[in-house]
C-alpha atoms as a PDB file:
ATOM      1  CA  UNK A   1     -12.165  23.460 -15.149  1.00  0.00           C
ATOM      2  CA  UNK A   2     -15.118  21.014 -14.226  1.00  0.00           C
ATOM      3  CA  UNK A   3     -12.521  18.258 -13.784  1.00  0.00           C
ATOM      4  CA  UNK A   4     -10.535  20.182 -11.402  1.00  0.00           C
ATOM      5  CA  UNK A   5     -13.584  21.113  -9.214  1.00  0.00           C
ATOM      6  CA  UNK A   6     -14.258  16.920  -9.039  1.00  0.00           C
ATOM      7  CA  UNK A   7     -11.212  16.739  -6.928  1.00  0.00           C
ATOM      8  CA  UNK A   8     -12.463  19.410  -4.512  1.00  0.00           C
ATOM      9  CA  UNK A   9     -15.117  16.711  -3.642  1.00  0.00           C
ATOM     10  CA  UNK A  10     -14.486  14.446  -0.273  1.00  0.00           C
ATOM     11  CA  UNK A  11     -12.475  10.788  -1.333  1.00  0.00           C
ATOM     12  CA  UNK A  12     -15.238   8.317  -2.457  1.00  0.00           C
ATOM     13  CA  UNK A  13     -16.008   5.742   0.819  1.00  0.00           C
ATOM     14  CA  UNK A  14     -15.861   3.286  -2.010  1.00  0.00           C
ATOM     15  CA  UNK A  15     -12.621   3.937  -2.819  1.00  0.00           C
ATOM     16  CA  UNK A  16     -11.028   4.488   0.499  1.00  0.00           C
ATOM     17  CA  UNK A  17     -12.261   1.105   1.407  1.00  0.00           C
ATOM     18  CA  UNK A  18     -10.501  -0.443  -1.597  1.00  0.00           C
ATOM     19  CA  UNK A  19      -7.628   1.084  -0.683  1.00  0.00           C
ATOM     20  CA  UNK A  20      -7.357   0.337   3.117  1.00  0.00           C
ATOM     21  CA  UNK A  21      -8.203  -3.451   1.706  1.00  0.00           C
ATOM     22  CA  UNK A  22      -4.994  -3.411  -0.955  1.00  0.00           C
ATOM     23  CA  UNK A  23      -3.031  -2.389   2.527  1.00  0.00           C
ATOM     24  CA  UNK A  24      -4.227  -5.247   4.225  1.00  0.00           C
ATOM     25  CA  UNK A  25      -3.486  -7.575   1.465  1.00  0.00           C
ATOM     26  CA  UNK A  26      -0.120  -6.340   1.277  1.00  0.00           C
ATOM     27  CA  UNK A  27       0.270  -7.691   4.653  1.00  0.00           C
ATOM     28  CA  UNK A  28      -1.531 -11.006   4.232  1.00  0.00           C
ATOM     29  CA  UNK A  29       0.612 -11.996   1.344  1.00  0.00           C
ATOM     30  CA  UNK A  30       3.866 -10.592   2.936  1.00  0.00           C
ATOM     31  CA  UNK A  31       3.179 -13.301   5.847  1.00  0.00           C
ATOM     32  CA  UNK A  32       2.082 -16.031   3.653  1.00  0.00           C
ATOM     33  CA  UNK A  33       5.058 -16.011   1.547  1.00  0.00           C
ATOM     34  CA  UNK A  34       7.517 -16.041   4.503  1.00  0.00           C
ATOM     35  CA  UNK A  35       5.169 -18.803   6.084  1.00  0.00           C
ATOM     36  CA  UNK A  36       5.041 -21.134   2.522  1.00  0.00           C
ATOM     37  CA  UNK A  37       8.621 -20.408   2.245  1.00  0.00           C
ATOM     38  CA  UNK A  38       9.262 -22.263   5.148  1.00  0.00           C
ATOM     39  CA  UNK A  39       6.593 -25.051   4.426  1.00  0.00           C
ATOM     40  CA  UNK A  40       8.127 -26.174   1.183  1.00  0.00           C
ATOM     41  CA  UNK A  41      11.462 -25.420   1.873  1.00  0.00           C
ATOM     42  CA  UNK A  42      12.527 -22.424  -0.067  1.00  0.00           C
ATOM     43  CA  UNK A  43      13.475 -20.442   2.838  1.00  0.00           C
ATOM     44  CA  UNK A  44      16.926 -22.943   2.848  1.00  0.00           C
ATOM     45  CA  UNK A  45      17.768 -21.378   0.138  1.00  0.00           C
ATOM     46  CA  UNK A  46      17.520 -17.524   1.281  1.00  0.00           C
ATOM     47  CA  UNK A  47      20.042 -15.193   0.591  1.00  0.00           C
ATOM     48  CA  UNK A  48      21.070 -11.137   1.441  1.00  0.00           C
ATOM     49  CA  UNK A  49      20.182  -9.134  -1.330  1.00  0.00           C
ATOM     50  CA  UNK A  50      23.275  -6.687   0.120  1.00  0.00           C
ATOM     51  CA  UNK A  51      25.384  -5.124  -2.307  1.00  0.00           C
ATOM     52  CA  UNK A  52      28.376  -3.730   0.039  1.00  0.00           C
ATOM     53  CA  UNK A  53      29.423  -1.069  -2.507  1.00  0.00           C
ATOM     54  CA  UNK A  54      26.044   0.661  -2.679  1.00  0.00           C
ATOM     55  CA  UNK A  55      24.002  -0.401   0.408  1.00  0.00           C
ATOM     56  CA  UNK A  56      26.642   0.685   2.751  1.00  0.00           C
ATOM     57  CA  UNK A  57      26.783   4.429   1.485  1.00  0.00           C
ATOM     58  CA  UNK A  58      23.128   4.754   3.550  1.00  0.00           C
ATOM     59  CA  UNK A  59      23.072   5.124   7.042  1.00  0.00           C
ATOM     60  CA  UNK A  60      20.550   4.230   9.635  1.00  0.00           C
ATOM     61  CA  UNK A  61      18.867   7.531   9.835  1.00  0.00           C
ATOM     62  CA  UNK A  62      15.948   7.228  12.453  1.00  0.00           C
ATOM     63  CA  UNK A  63      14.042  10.076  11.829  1.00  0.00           C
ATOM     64  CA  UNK A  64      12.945   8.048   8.442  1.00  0.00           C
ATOM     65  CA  UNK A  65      10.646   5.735  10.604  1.00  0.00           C
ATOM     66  CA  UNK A  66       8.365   8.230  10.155  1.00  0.00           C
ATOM     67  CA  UNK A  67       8.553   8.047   6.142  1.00  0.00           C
ATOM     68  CA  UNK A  68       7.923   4.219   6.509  1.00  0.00           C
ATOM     69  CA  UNK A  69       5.121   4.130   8.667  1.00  0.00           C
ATOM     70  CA  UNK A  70       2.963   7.561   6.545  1.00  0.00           C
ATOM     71  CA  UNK A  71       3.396   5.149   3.931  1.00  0.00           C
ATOM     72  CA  UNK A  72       0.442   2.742   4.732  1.00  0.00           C
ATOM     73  CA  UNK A  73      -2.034   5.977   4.939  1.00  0.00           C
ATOM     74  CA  UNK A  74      -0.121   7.419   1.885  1.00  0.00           C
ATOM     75  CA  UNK A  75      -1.111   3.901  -0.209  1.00  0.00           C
ATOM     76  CA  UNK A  76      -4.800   4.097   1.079  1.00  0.00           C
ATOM     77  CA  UNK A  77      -5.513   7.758   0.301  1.00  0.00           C
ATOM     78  CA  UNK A  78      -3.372   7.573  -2.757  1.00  0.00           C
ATOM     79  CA  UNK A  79      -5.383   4.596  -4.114  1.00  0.00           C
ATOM     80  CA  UNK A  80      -8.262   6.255  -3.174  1.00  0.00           C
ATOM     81  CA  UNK A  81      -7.103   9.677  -4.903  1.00  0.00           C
ATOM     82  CA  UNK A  82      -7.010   7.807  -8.037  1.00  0.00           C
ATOM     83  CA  UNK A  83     -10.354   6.934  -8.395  1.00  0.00           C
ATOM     84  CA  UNK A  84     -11.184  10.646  -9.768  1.00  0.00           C
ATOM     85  CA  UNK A  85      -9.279   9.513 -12.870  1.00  0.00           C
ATOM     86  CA  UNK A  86     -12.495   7.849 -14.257  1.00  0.00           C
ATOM     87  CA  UNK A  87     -14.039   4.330 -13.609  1.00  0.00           C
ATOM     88  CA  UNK A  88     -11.520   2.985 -16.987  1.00  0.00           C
ATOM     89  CA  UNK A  89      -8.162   4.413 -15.289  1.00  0.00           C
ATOM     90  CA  UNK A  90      -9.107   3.293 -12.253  1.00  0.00           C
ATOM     91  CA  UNK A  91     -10.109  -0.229 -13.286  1.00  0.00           C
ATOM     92  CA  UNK A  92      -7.035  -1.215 -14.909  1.00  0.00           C
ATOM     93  CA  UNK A  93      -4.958   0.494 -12.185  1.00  0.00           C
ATOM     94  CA  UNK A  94      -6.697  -2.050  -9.691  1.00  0.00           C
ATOM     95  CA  UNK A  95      -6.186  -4.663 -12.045  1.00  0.00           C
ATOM     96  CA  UNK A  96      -2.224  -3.646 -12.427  1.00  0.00           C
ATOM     97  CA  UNK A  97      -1.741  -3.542  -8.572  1.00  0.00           C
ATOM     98  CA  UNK A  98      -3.311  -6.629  -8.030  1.00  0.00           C
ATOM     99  CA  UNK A  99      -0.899  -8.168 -11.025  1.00  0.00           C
ATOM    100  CA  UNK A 100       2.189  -6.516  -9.333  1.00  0.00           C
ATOM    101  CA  UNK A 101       1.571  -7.365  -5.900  1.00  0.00           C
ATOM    102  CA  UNK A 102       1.337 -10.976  -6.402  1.00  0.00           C
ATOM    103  CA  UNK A 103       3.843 -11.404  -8.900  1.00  0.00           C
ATOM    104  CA  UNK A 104       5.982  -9.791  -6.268  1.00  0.00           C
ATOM    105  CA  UNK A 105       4.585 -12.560  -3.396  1.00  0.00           C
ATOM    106  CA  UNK A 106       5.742 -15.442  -6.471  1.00  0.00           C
ATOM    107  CA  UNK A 107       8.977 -14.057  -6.128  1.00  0.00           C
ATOM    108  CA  UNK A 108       9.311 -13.579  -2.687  1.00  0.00           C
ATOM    109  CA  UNK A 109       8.181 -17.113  -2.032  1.00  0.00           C
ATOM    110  CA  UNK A 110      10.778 -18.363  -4.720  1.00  0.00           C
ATOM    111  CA  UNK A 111      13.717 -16.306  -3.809  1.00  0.00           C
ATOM    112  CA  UNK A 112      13.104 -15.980   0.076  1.00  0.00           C
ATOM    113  CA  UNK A 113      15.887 -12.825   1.436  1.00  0.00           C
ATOM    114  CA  UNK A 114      16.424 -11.315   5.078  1.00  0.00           C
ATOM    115  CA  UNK A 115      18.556  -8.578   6.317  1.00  0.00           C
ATOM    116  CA  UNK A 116      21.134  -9.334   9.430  1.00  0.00           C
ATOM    117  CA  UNK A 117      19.898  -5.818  11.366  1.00  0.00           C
ATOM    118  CA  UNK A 118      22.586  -6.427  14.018  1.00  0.00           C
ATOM    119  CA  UNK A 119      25.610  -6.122  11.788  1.00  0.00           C
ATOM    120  CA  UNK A 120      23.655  -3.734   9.619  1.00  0.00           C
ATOM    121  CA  UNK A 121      24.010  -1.668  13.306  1.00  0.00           C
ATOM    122  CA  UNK A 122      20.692  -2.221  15.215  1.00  0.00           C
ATOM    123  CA  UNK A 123      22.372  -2.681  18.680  1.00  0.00           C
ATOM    124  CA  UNK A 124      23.809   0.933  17.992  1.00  0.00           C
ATOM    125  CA  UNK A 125      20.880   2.286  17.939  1.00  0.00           C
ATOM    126  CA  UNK A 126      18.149  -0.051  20.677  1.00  0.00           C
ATOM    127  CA  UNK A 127      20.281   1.709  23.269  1.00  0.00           C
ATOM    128  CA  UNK A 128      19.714   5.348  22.477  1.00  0.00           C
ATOM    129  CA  UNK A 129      16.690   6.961  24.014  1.00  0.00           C
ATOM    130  CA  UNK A 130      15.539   9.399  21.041  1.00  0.00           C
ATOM    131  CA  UNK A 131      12.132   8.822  20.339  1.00  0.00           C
ATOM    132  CA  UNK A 132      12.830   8.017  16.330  1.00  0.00           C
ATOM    133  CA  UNK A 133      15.515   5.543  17.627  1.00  0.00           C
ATOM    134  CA  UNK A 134      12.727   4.079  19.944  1.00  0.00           C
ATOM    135  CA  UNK A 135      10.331   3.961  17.351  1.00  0.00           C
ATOM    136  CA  UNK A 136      12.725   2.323  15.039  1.00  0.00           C
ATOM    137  CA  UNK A 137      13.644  -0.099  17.096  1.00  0.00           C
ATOM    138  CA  UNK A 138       9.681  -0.915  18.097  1.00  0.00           C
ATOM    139  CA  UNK A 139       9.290  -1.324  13.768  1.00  0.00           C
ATOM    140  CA  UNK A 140      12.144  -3.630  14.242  1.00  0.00           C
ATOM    141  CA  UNK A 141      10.393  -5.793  16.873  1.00  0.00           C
ATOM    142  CA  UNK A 142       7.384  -5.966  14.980  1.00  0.00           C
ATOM    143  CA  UNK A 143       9.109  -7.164  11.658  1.00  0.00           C
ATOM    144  CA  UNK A 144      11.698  -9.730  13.169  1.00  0.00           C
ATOM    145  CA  UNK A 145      13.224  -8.954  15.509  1.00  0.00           C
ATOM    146  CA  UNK A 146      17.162  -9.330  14.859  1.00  0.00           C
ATOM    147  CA  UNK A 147      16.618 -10.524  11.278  1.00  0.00           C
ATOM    148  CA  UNK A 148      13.962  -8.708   8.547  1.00  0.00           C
ATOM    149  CA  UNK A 149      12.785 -11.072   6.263  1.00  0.00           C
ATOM    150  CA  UNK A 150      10.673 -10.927   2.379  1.00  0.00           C
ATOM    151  CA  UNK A 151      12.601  -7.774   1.002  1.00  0.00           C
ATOM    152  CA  UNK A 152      13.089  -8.669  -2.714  1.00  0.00           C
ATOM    153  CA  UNK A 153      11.191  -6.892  -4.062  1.00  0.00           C
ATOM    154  CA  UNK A 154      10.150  -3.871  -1.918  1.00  0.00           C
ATOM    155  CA  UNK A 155       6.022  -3.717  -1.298  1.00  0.00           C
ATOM    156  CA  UNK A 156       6.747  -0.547   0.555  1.00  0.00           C
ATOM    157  CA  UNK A 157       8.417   0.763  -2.697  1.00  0.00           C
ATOM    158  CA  UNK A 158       5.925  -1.220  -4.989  1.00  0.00           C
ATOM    159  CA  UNK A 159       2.940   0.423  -3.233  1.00  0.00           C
ATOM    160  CA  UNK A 160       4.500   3.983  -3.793  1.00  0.00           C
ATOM    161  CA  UNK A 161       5.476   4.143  -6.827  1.00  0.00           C
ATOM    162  CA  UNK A 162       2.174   2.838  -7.990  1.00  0.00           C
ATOM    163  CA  UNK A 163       0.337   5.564  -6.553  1.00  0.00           C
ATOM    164  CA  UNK A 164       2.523   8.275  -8.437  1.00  0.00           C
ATOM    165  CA  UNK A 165       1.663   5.704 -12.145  1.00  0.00           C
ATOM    166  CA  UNK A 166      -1.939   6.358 -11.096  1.00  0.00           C
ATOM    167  CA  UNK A 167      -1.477   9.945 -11.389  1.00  0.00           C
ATOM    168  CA  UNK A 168       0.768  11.445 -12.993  1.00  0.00           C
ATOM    169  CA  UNK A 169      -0.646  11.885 -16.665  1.00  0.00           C
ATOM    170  CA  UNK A 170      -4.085  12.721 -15.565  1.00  0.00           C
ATOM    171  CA  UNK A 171      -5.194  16.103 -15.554  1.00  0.00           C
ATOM    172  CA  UNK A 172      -8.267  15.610 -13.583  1.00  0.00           C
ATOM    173  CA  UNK A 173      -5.575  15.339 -10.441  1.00  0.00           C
ATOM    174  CA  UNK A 174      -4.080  18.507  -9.359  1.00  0.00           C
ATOM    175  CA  UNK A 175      -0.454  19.154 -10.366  1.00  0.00           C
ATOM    176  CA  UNK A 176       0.509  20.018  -7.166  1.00  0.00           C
ATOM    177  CA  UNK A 177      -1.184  16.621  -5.667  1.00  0.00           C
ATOM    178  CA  UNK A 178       0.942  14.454  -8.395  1.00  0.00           C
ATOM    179  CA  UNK A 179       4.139  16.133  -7.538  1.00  0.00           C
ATOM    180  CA  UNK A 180       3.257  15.573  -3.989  1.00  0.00           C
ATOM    181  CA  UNK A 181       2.173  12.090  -4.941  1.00  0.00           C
ATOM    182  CA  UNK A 182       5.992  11.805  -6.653  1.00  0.00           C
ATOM    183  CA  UNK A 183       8.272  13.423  -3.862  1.00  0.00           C
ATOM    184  CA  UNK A 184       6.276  11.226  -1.098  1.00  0.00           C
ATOM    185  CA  UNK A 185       7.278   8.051  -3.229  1.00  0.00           C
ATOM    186  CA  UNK A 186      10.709   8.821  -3.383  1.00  0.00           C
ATOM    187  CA  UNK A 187      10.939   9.591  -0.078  1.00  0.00           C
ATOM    188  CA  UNK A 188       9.134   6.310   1.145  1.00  0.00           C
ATOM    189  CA  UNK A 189      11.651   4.374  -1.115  1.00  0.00           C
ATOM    190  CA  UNK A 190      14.390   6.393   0.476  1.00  0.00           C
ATOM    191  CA  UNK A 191      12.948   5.599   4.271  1.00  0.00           C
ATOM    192  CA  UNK A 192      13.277   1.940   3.775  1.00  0.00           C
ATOM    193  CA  UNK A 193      16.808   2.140   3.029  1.00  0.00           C
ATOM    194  CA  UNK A 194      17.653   4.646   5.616  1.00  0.00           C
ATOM    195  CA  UNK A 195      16.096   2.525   7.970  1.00  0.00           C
ATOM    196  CA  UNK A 196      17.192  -0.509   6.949  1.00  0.00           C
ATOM    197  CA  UNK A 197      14.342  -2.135   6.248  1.00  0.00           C
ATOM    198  CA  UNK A 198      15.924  -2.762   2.752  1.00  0.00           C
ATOM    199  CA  UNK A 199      18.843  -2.717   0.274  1.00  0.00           C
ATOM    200  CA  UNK A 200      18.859  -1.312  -3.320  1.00  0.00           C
ATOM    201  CA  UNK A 201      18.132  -4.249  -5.320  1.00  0.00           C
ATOM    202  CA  UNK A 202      14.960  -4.284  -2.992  1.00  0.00           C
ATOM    203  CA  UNK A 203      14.201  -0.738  -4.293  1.00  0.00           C
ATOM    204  CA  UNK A 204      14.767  -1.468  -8.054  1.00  0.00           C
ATOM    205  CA  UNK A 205      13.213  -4.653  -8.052  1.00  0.00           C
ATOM    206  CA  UNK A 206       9.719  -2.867  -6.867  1.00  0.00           C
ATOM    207  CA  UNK A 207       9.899  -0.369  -9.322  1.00  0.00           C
ATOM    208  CA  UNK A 208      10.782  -2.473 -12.017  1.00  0.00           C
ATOM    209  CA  UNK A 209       7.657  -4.565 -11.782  1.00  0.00           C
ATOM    210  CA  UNK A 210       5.586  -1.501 -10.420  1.00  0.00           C
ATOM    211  CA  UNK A 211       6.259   0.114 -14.266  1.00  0.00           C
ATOM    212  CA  UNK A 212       6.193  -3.231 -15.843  1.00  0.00           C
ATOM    213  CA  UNK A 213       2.867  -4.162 -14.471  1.00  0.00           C
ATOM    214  CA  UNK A 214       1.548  -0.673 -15.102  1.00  0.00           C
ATOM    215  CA  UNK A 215       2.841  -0.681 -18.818  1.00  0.00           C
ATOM    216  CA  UNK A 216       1.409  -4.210 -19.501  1.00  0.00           C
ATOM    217  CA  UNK A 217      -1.846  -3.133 -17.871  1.00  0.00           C
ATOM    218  CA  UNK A 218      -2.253   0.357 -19.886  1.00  0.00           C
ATOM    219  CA  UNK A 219      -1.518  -1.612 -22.783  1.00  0.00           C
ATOM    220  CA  UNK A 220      -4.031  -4.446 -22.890  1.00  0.00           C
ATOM    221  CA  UNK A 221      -6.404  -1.643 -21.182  1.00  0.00           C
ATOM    222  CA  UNK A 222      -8.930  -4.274 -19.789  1.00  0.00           C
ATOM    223  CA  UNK A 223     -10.951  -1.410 -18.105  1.00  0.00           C
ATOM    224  CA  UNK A 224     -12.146  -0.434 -21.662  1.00  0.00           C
ATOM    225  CA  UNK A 225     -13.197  -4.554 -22.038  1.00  0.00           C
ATOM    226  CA  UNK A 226     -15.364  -4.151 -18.687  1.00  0.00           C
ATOM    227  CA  UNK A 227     -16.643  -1.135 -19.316  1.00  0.00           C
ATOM    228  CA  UNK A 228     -18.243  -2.605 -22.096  1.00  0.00           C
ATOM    229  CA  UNK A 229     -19.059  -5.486 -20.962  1.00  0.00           C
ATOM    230  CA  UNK A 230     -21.207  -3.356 -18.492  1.00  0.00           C
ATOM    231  CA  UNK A 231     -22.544  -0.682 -21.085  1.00  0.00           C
ATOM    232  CA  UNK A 232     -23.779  -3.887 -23.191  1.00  0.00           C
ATOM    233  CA  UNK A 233     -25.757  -5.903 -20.330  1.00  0.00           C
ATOM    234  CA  UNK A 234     -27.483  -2.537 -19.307  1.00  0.00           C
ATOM    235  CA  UNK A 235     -28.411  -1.745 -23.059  1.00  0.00           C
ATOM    236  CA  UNK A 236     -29.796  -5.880 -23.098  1.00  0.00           C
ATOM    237  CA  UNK A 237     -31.646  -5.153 -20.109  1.00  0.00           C
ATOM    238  CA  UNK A 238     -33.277  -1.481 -20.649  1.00  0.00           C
END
């Protein structure tokens, strides 16, 4: 019961901090790869990650833009939230996102992709005056215009479905809050497709090195390394 009444406490500043900053460096190494792409060259050799068969079955739905854009307060907060795992959870799963994030910018500046939004059916929907459609089309002009660039792998979906690894064996986090944690991901994963801000192999990529990253991390468990590490220079010093 004690560890349930932690979580009734406000999200350390600490914490929230950390997480705004992981958002932010996201973004920084989303436009460095597409800018170091083009300095060295890779970005000659970028390709659609499209796979007709299965992308095509998703539709632009615009209402989705909403999805996409919660997501940047869902990876702060959700960041945040995992903090009341304990300092040794919460170490490695800092550690693990840092691992996965730029493993994902090594691959994104390697294997440089875009997304033709005009034939994927943009024009269809800049015309209509809806405000989802509006505000889908604004996301558009922000990231690209025409053409959407850096989707293999996903940070949207890389983000998300970290939160959710974060959580979801701890029992000092709600069950309700890691099933929230859960549908939100899957639903941010599903926005980026149903706005066409990605394909599938986009999606599965993410999650593939989101679970690989979090498996490698949980097993060399270098929180329990620092932790000690600390514990022994306070014992020196006391």
């Amino acid at each position: 019961m004690e560890k349930r009444r932690k979580t009734g406490r406000p999200l350390p500043v600490y914490a929230l901090i950390i997480g705004i900053g992981f958002v932010l460096l996201q973004g920084l190494l989303y436009g460095l790869a597409l800018f170091l792409s083009r300095l060295i060259g890779t970005s000659s050799l970028m390709f659609s990650p499209k796979i007709p068969i299965i992308d095509d079955l998703f539709p632009i739905i615009p209402s989705f833009v909403l999805v996409y854009l919660f997501s940047f307060a869902f990876w702060s907060f959700g960041t945040a939230a995992v903090s009341y795992t304990g300092k040794h959870n919460f170490i490695n799963y800092l550690i693990g996102l840092t691992l996965s994030y730029y493993l994902t910018f090594l691959v994104l500046l390697t294997f440089p992709t875009y997304i033709d939004r005009n034939a994927e059916g943009l024009s269809l929907f800049a015309s209509r005056s809806d405000p989802f459609s509006r505000l889908l089309t604004f996301v558009y002009g922000v990231d690209g215009g025409n053409f959407g660039y850096n989707l293999l792998p996903s940070y949207h979906c890389l983000s998300s479905v970290y939160c959710y690894l974060g959580v979801r064996k701890h029992p000092e986090i709600p069950v309700g809050f890691r099933i929230y944690t859960l549908i939100m991901s899957v639903l941010i994963c599903f926005s980026t497709l149903f706005t066409k801000q990605h394909y599938f192999l986009d999606v599965i990529s993410a999650t593939a090195i989101a679970i690989l990253c979090f498996a490698a991390v949980s097993k060399l468990d270098p929180g329990k390394a620092i932790l000690e590490k600390q514990f022994s220079k306070k014992a020196q010093i006391q």
